[in-house]
N, C-alpha and C. Protein backbone atom coordinates (compact mmCIF):
# COMPACT_ATOMS: atom_id res chain seq x y z
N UNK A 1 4.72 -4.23 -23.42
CA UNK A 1 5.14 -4.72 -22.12
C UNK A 1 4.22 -4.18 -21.03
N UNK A 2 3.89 -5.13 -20.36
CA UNK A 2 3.21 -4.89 -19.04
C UNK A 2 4.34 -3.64 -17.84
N UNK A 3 5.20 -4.59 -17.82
CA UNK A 3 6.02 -3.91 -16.65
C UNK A 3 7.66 -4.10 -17.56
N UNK A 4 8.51 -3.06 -17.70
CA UNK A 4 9.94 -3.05 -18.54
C UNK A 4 10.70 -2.47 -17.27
N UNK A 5 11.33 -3.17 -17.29
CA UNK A 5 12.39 -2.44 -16.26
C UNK A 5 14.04 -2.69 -16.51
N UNK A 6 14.90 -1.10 -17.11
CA UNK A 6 16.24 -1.49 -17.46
C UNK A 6 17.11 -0.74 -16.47
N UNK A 7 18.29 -1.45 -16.37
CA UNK A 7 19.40 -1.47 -15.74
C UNK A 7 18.95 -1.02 -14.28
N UNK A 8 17.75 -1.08 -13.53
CA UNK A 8 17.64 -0.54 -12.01
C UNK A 8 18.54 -0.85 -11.25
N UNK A 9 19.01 -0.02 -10.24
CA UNK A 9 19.55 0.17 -9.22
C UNK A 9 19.61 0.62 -8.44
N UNK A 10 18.86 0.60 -6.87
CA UNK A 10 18.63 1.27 -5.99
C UNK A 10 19.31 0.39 -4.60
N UNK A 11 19.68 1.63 -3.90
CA UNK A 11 20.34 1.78 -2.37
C UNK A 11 19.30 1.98 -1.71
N UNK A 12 19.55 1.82 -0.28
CA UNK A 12 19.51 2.40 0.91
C UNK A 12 20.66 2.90 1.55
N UNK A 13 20.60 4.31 1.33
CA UNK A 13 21.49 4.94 1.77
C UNK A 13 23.04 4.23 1.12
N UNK A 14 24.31 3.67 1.94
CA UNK A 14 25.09 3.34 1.19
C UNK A 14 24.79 1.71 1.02
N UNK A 15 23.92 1.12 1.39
CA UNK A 15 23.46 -0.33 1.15
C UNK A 15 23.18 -1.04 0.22
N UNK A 16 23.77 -1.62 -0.59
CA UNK A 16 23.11 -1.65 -2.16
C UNK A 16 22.19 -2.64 -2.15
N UNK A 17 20.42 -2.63 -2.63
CA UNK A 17 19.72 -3.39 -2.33
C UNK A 17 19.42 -3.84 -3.95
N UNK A 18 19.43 -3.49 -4.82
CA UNK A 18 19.39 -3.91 -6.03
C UNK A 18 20.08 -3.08 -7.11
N UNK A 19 20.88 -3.91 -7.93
CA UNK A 19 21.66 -3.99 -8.87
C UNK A 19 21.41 -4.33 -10.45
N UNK A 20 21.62 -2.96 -11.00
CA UNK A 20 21.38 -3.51 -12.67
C UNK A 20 20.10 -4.61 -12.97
N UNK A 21 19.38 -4.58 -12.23
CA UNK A 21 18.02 -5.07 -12.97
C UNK A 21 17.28 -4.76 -14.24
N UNK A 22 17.11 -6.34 -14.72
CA UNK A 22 16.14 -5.84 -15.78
C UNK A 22 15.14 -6.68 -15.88
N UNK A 23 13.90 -6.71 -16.32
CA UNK A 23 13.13 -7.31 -16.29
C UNK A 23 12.04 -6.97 -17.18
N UNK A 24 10.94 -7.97 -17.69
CA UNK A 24 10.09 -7.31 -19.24
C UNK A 24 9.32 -9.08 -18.31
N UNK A 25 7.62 -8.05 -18.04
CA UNK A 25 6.70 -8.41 -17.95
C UNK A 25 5.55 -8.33 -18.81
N UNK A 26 4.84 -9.56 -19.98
CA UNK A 26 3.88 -9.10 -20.75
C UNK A 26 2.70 -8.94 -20.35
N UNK A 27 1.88 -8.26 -20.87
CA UNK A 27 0.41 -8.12 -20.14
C UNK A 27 -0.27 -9.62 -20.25
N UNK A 28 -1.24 -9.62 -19.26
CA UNK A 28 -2.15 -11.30 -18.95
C UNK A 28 -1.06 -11.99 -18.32
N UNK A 29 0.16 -11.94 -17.90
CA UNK A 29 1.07 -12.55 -17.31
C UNK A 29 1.23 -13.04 -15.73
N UNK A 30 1.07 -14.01 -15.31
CA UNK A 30 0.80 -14.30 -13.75
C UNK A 30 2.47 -14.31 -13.45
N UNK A 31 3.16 -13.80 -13.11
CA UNK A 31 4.77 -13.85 -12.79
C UNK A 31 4.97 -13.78 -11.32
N UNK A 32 5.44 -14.73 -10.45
CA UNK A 32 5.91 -14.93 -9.42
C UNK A 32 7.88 -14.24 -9.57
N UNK A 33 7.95 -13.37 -7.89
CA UNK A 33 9.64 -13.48 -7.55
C UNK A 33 9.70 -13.87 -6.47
N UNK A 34 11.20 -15.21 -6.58
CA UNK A 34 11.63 -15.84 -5.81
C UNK A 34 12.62 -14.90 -5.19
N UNK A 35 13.20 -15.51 -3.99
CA UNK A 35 14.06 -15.40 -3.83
C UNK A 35 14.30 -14.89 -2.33
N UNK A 36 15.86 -15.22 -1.39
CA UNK A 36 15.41 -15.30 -0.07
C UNK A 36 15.16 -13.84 0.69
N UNK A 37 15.09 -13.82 1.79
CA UNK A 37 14.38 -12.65 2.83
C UNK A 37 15.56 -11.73 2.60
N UNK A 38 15.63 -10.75 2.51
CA UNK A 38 16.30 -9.36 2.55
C UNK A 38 16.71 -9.30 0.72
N UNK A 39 16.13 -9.78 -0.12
CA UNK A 39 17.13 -10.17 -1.38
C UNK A 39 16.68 -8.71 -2.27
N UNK A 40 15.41 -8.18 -1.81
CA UNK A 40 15.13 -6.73 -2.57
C UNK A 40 13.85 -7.03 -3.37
N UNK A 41 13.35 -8.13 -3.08
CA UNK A 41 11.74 -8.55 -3.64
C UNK A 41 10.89 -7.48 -3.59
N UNK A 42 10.62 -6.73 -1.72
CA UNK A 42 9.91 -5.69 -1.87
C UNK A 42 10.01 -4.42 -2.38
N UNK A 43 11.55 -3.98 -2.07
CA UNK A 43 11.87 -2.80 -2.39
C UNK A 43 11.65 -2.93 -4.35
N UNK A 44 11.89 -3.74 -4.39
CA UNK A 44 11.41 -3.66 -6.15
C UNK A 44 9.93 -3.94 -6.31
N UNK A 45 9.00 -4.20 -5.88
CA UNK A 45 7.89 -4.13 -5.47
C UNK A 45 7.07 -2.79 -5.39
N UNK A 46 7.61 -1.51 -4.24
CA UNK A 46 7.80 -0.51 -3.99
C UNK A 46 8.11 0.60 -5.18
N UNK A 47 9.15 0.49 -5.79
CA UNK A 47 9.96 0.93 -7.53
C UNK A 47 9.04 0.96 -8.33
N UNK A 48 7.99 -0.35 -8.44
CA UNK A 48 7.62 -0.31 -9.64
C UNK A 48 6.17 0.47 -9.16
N UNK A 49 5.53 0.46 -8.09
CA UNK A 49 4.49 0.79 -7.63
C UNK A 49 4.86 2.34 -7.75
N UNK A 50 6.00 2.97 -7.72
CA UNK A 50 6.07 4.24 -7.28
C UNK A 50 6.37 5.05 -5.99
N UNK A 51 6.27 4.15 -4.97
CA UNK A 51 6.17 4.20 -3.89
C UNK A 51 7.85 4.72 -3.18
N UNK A 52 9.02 4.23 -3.70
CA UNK A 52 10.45 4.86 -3.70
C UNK A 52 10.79 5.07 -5.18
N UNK A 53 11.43 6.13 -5.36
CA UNK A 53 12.15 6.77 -6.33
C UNK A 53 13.17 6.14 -7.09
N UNK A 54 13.38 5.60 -7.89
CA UNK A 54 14.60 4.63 -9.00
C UNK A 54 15.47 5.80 -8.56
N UNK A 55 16.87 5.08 -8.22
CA UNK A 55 17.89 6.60 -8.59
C UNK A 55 18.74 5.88 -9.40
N UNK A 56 18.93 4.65 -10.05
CA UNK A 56 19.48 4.69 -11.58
C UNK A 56 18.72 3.65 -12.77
N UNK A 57 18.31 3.70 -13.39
CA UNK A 57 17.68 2.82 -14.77
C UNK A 57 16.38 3.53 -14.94
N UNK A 58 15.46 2.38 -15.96
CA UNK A 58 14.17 2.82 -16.16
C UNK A 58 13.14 1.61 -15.68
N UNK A 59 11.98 2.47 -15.24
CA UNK A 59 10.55 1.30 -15.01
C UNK A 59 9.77 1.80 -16.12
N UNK A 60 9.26 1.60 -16.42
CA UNK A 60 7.85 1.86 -17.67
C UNK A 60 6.98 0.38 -17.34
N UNK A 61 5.62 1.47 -17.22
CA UNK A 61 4.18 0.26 -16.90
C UNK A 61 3.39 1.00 -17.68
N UNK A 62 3.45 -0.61 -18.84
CA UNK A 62 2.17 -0.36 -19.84
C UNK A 62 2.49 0.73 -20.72
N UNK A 63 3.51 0.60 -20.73
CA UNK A 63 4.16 1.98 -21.97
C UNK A 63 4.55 3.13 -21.31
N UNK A 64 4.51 3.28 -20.06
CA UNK A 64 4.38 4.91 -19.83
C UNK A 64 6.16 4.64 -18.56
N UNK A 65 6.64 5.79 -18.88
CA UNK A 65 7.75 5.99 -17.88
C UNK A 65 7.27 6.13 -16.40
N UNK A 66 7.83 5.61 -15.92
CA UNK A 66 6.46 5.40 -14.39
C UNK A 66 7.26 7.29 -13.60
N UNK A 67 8.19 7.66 -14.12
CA UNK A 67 8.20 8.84 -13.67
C UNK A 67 7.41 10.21 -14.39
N UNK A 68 6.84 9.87 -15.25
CA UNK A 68 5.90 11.20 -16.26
C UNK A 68 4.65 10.60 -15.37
N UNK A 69 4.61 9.38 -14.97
CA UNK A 69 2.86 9.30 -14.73
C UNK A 69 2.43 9.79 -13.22
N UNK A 70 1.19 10.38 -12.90
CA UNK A 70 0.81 11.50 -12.42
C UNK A 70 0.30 10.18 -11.20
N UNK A 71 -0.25 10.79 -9.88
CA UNK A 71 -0.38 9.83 -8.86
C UNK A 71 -1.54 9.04 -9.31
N UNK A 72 -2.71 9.78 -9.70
CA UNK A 72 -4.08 9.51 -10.19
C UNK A 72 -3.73 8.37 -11.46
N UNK A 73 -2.73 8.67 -12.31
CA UNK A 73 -2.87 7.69 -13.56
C UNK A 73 -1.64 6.26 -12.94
N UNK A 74 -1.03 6.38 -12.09
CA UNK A 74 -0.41 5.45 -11.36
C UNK A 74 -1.57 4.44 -10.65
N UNK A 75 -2.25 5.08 -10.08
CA UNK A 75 -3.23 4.28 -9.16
C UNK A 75 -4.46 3.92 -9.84
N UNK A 76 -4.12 3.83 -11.54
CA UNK A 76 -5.58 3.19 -12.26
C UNK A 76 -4.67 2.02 -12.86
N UNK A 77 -2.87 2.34 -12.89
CA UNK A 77 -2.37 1.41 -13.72
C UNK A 77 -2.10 -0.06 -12.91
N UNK A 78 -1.36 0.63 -11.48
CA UNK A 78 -0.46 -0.15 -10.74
C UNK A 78 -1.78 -0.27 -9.32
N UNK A 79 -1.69 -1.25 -8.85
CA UNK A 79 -2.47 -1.33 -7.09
C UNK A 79 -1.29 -2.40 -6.85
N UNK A 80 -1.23 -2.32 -5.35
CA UNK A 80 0.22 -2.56 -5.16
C UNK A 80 -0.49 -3.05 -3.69
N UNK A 81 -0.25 -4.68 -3.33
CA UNK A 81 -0.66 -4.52 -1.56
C UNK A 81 0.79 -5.09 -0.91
N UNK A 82 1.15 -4.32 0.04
CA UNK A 82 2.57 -4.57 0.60
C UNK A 82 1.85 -5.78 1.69
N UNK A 83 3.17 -6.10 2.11
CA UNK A 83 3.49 -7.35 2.82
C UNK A 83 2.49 -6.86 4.16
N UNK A 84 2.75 -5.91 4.93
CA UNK A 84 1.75 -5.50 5.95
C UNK A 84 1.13 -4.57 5.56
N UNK A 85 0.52 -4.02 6.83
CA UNK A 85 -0.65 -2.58 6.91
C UNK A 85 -0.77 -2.19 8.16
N UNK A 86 -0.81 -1.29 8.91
CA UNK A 86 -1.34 -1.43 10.23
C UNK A 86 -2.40 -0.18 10.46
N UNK A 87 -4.06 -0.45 10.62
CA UNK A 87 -4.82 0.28 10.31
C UNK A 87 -4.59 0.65 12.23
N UNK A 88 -5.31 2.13 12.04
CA UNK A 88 -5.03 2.81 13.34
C UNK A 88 -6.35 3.28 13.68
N UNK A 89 -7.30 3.99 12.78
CA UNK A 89 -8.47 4.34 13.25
C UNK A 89 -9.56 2.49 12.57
N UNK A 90 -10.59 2.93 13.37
CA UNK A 90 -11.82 1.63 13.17
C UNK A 90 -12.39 2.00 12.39
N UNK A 91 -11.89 2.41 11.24
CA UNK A 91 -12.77 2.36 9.74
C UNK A 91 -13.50 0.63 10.06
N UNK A 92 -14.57 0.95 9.29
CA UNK A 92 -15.07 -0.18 8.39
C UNK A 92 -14.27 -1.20 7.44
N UNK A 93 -14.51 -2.26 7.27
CA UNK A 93 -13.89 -2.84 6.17
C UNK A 93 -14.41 -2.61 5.12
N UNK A 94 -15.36 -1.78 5.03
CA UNK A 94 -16.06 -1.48 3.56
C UNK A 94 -15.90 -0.12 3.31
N UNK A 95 -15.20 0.71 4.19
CA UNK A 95 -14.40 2.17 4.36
C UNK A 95 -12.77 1.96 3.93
N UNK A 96 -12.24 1.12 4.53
CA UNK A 96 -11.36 1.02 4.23
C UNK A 96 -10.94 0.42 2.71
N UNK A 97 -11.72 -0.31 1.90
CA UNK A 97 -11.87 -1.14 0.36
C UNK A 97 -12.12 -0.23 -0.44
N UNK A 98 -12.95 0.87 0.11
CA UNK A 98 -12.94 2.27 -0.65
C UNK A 98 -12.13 3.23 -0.74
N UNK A 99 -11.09 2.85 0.11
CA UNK A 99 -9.97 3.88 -0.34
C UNK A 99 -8.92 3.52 -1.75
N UNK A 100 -9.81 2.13 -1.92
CA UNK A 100 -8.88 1.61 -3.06
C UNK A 100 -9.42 2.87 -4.19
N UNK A 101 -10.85 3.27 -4.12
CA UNK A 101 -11.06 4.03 -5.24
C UNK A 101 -11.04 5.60 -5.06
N UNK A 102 -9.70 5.92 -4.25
CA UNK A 102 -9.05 7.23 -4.16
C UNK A 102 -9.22 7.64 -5.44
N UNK A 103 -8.74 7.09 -6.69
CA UNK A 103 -8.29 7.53 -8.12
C UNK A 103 -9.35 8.27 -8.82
N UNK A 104 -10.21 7.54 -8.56
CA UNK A 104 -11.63 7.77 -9.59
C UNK A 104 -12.46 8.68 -8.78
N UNK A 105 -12.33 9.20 -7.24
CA UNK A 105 -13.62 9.87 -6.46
C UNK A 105 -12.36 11.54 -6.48
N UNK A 106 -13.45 12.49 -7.11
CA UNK A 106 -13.17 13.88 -7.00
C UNK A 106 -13.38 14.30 -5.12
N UNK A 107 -14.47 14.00 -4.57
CA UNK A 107 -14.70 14.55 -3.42
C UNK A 107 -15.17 13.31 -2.07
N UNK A 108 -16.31 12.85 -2.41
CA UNK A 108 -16.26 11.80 -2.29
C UNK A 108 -17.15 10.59 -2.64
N UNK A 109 -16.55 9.58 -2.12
CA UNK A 109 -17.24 8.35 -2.83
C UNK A 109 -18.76 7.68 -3.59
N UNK A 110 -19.04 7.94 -4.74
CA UNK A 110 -20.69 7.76 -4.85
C UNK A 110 -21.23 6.53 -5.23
N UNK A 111 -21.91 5.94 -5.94
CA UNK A 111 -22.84 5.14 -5.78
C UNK A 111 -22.20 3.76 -6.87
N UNK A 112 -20.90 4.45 -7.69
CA UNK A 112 -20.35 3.74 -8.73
C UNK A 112 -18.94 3.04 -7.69
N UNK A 113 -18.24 4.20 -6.90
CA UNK A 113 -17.38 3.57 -5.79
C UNK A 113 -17.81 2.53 -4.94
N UNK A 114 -19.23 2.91 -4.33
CA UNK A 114 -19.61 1.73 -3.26
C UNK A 114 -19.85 0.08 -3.88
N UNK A 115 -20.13 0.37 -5.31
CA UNK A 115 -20.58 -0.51 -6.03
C UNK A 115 -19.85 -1.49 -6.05
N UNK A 116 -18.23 -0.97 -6.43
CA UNK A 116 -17.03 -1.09 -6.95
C UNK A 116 -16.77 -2.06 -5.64
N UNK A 117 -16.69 -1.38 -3.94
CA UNK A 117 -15.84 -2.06 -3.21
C UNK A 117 -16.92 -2.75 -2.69
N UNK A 118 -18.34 -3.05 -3.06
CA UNK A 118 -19.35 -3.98 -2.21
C UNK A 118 -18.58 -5.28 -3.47
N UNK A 119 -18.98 -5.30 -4.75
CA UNK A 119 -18.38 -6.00 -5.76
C UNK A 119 -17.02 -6.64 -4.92
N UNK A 120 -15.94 -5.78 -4.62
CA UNK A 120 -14.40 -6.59 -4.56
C UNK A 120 -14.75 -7.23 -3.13
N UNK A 121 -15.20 -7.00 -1.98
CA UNK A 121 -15.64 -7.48 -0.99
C UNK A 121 -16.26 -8.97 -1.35
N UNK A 122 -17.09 -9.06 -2.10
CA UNK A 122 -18.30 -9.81 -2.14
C UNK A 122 -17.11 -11.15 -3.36
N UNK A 123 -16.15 -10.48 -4.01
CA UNK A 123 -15.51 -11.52 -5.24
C UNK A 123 -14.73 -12.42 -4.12
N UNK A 124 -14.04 -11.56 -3.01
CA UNK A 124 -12.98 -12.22 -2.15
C UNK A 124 -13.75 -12.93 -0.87
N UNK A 125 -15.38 -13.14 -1.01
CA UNK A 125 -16.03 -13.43 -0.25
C UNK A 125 -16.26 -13.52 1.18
N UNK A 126 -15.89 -11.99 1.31
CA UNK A 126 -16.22 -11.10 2.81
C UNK A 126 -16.84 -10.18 3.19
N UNK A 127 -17.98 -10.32 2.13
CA UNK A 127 -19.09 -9.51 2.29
C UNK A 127 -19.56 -9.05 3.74
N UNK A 128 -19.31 -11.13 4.88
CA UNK A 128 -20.46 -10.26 5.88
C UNK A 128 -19.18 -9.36 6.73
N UNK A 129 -18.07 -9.00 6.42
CA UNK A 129 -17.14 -8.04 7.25
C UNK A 129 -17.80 -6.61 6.97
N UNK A 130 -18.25 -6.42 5.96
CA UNK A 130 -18.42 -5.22 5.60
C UNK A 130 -18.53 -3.89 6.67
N UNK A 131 -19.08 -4.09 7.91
CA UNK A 131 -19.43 -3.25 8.83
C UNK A 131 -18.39 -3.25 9.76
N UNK A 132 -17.89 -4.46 9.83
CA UNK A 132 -17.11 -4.52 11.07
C UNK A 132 -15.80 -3.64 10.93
N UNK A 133 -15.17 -3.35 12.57
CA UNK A 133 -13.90 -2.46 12.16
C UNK A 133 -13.04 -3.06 11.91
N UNK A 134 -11.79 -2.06 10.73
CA UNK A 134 -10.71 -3.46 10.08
C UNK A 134 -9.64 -3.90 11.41
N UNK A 135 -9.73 -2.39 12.64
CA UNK A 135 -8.87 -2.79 13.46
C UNK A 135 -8.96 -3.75 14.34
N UNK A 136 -10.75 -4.50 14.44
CA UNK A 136 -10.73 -5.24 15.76
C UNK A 136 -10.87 -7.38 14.70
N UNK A 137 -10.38 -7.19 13.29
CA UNK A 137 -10.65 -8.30 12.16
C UNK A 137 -9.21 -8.98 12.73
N UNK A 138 -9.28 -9.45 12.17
CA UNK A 138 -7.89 -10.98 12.70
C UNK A 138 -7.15 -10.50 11.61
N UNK A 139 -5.72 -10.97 11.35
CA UNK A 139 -5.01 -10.14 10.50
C UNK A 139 -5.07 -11.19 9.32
N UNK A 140 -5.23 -12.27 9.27
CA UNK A 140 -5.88 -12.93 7.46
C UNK A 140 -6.91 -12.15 7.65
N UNK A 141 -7.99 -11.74 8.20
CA UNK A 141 -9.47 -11.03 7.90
C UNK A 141 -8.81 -9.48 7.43
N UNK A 142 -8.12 -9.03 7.93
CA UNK A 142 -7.64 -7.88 7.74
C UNK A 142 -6.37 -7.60 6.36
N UNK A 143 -6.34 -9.25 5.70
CA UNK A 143 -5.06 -9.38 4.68
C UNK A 143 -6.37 -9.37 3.32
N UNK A 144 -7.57 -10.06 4.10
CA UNK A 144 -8.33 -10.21 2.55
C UNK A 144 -9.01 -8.83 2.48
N UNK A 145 -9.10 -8.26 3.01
CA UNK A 145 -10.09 -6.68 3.40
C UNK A 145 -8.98 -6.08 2.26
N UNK A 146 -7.62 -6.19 2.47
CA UNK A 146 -6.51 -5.19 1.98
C UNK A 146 -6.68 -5.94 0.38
N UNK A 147 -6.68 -7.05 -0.09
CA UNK A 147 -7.29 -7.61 -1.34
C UNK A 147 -7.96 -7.37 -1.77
N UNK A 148 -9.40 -7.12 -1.43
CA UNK A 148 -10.41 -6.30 -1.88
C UNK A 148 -10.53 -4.86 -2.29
N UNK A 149 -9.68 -4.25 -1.29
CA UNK A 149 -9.19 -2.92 -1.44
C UNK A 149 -8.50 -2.89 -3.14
N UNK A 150 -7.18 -3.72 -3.65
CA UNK A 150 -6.47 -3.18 -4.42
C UNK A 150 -7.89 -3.83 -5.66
N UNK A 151 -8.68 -5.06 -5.81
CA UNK A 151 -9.26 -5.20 -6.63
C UNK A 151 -10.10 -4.06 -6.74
N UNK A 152 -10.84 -3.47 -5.79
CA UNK A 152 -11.68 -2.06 -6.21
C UNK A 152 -11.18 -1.15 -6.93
N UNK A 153 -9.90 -0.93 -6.66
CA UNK A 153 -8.97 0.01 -7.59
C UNK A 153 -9.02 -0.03 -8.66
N UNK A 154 -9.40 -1.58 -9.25
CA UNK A 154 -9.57 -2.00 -10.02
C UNK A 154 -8.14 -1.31 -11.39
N UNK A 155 -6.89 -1.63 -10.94
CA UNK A 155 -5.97 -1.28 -11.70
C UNK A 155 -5.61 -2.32 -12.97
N UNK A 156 -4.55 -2.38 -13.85
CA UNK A 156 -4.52 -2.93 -14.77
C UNK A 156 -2.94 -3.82 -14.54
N UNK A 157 -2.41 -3.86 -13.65
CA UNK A 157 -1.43 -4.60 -12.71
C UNK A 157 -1.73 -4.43 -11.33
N UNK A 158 -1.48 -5.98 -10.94
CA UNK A 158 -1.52 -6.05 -9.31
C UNK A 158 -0.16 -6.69 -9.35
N UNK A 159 0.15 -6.07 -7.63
CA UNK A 159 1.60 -6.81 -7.02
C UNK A 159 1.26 -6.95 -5.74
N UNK A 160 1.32 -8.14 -5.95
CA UNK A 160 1.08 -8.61 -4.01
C UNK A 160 2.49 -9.07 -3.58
N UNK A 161 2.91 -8.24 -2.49
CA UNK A 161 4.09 -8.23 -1.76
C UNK A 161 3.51 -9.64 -0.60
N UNK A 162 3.67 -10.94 -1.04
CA UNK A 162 3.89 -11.51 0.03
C UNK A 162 2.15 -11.75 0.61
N UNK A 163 1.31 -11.94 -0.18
CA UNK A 163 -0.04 -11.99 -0.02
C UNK A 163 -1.20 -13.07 0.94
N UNK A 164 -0.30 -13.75 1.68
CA UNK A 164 -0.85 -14.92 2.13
C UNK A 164 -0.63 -14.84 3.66
């Protein structure tokens, strides 16, 4: 299984946002979730990424209990782009695509990273952004920058929260 997920159930606070979920994703699998606005799409989104804590069932991605796996082996399995972003400093868009390869850079980024996010830049065909800042890009310019980002990560599941 790509993504297994039994009996989940997570709150907000006393809010119950998802209930007894289960779900079994196989690997190579393109899987779309429906369903309307507040229904818990992201927050399960979030769960499986790691990003909030399950407080009842199990996730396992790609075999592994997503709670034994370490941040570094999370972020080679799972890249995860949420519904927004709101960048604050004027990184680059080719600064910012490199943070997709947090996982793999000990100190910082070398010649196999730049490679990596000139590559995911250049697949999602926004190469000529590369210089520009992501804060002053239009926010589709600033949605495909964040695309490029999780492809550099180059993980072995993507979840796009709402990608368009």
């Amino acid at each position: 299984m790509a993504i297994r997920i039994k009996n989940l159930s997570f709150a907000y606070n006393d809010r119950k946002i998802l209930e007894e979920i289960n779900l079994h994703i196989q690997p190579r699998q393109f899987t779309v979730l429906l369903g309307k606005n507040g229904s818990g799409k992201s927050t399960l989104f979030k769960l499986i990424a790691g990003f909030l804590k399950n407080q009842h069932g199990e996730i396992s991605v790609m075999g592994h209990d997503l709670r034994e796996l370490t941040n570094t082996r999370r972020a080679r399995l799972i890249g995860f782009l949420p519904q927004r972003h709101h960048g604050v400093f004027p990184f680059s868009a080719l600064d910012v695509v490199l943070t997709g390869r947090a996982s793999y850079v000990a100190f910082t980024p070398g010649s196999e990273d730049r490679k990596a996010a000139g590559a995911a830049l250049e697949k999602i065909g926004i190469s000529h952004l590369a210089s520009r800042a992501y804060t002053e890009l239009s926010g589709g310019e600033q949605q495909l920058v964040m695309i490029a980002r999780v492809l550099a990560q180059n993980p072995r599941i993507i979840l796009l929260d709402e990608p368009t």
